[in-house]
Protein backbone atom coordinates (compact mmCIF):
# COMPACT_ATOMS: atom_id res chain seq x y z
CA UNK A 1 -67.42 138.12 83.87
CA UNK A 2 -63.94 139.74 84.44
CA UNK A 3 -62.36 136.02 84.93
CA UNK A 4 -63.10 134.61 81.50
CA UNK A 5 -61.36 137.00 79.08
CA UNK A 6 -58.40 136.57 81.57
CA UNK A 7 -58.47 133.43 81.22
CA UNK A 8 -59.10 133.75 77.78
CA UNK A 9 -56.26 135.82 77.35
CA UNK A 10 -53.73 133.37 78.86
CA UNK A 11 -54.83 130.51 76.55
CA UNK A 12 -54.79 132.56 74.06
CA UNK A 13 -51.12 133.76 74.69
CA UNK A 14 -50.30 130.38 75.70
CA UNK A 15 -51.62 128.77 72.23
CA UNK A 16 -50.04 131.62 70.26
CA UNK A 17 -46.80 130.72 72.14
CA UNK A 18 -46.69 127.64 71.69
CA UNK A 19 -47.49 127.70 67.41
CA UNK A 20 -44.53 129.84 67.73
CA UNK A 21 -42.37 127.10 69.23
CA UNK A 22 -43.86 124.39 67.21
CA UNK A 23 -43.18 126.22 64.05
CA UNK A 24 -39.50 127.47 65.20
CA UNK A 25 -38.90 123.52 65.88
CA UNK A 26 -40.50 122.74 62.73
CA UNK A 27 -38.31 125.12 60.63
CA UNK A 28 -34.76 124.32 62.79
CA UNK A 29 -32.09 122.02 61.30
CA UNK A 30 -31.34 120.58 64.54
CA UNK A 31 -32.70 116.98 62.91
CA UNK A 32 -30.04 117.97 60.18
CA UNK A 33 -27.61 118.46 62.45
CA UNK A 34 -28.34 115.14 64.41
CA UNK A 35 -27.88 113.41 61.29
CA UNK A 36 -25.40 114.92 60.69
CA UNK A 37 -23.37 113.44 63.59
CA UNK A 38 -24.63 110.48 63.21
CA UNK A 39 -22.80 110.10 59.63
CA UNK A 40 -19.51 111.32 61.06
CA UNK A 41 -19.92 108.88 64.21
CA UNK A 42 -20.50 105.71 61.04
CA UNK A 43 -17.45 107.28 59.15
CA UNK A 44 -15.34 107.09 62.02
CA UNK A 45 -16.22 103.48 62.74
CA UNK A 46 -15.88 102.19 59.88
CA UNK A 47 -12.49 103.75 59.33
CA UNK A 48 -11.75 102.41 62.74
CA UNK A 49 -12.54 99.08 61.85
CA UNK A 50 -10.31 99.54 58.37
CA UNK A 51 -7.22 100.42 60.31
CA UNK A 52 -7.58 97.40 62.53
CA UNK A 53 -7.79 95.11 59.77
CA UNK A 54 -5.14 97.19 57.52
CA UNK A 55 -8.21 97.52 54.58
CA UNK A 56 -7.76 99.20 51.76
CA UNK A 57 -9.93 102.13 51.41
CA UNK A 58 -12.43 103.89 48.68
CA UNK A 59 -13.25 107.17 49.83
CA UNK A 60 -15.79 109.79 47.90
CA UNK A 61 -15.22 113.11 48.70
CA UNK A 62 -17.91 115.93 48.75
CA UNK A 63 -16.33 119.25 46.36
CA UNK A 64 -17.32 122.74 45.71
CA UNK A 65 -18.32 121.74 42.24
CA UNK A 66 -21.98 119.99 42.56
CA UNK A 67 -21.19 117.68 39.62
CA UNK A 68 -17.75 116.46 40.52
CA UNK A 69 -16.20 114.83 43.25
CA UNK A 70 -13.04 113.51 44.23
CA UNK A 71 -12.01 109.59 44.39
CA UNK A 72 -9.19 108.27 47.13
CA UNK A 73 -7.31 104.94 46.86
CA UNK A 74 -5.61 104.00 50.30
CA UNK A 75 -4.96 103.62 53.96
CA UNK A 76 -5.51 104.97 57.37
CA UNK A 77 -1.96 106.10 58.86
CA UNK A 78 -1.49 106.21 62.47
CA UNK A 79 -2.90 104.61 65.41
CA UNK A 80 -6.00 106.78 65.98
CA UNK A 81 -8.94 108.61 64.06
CA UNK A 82 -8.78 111.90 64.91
CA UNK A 83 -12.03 113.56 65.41
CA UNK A 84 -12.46 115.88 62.83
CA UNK A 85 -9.35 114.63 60.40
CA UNK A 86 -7.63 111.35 58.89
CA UNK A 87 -4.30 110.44 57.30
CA UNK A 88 -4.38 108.65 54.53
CA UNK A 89 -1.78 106.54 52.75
CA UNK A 90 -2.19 107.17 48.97
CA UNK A 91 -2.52 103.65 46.99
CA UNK A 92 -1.10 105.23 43.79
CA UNK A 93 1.59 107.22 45.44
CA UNK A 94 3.28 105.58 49.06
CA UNK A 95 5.11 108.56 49.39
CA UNK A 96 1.81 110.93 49.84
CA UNK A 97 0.11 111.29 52.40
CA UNK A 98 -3.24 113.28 52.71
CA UNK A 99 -4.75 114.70 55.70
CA UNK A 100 -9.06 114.43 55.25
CA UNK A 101 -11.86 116.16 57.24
CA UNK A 102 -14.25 113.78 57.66
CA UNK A 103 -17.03 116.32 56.83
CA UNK A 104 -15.85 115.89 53.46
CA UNK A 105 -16.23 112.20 53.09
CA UNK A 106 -19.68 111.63 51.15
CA UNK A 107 -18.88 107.37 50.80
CA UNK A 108 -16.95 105.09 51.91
CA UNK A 109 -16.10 101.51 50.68
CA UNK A 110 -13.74 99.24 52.22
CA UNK A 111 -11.71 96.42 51.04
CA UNK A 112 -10.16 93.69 53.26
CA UNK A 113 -6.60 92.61 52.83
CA UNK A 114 -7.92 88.99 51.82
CA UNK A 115 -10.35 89.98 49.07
CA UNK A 116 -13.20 88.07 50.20
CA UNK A 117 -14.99 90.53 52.03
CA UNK A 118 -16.51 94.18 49.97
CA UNK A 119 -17.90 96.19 52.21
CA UNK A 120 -19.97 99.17 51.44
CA UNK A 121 -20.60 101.88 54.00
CA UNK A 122 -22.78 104.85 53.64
């Protein structure tokens, strides 16, 4: 009789346990952060791709305010992404140049040299 509420006990702690987990990986933004980097790894080829081809880019950008954001006209500058940052090539003004986390991009569109092609990325 001394074996079962052991036993008992251990399922017991072992169900309790594992609710706890469940819940904890339930309630965690690891999925958020997943997408997350997912979004920056699309961003990054996409502006990849619009530096080979010399596109013209659209970019939204995310802003403290929640109803405003911010609208860039140009290029990629240099020969590489960077990570966490890109140079960009005003449209407007040839003479700026910008430096942009990529955290901050919300859209992106991108317009070939040519005209023909619109792409929208997300």
């Amino acid at each position: 009789m001394e074996k079962k509420p052991k036993v008992l006990n251990k399922l017991g702690k072992f169900i309790q346990l594992y609710s706890a987990t469940l819940l904890d990986t339930f309630l965690s933004d690891d999925h958020d952060k997943r997408v997350e980097k997912e979004k920056l790894a699309y961003i990054q080829l996409k502006l990849q791709e619009a530096k080979v081809q010399n596109s013209l880019l659209v970019l939204q950008l995310k802003t403290e305010k929640v109803d405003k954001f911010e609208v860039l006209v140009g290029w990629v500058v240099g020969k590489t992404i960077n990570k966490d940052q890109i140079a960009i090539k005003l449209r407007n003004n040839s003479q700026l140049t910008r430096m942009i986390s990529l955290d901050r991009i919300d859209k992106i569109s991108i317009l070939t040299p040519t005209g023909e092609n619109v792409k929208f990325a997300r």
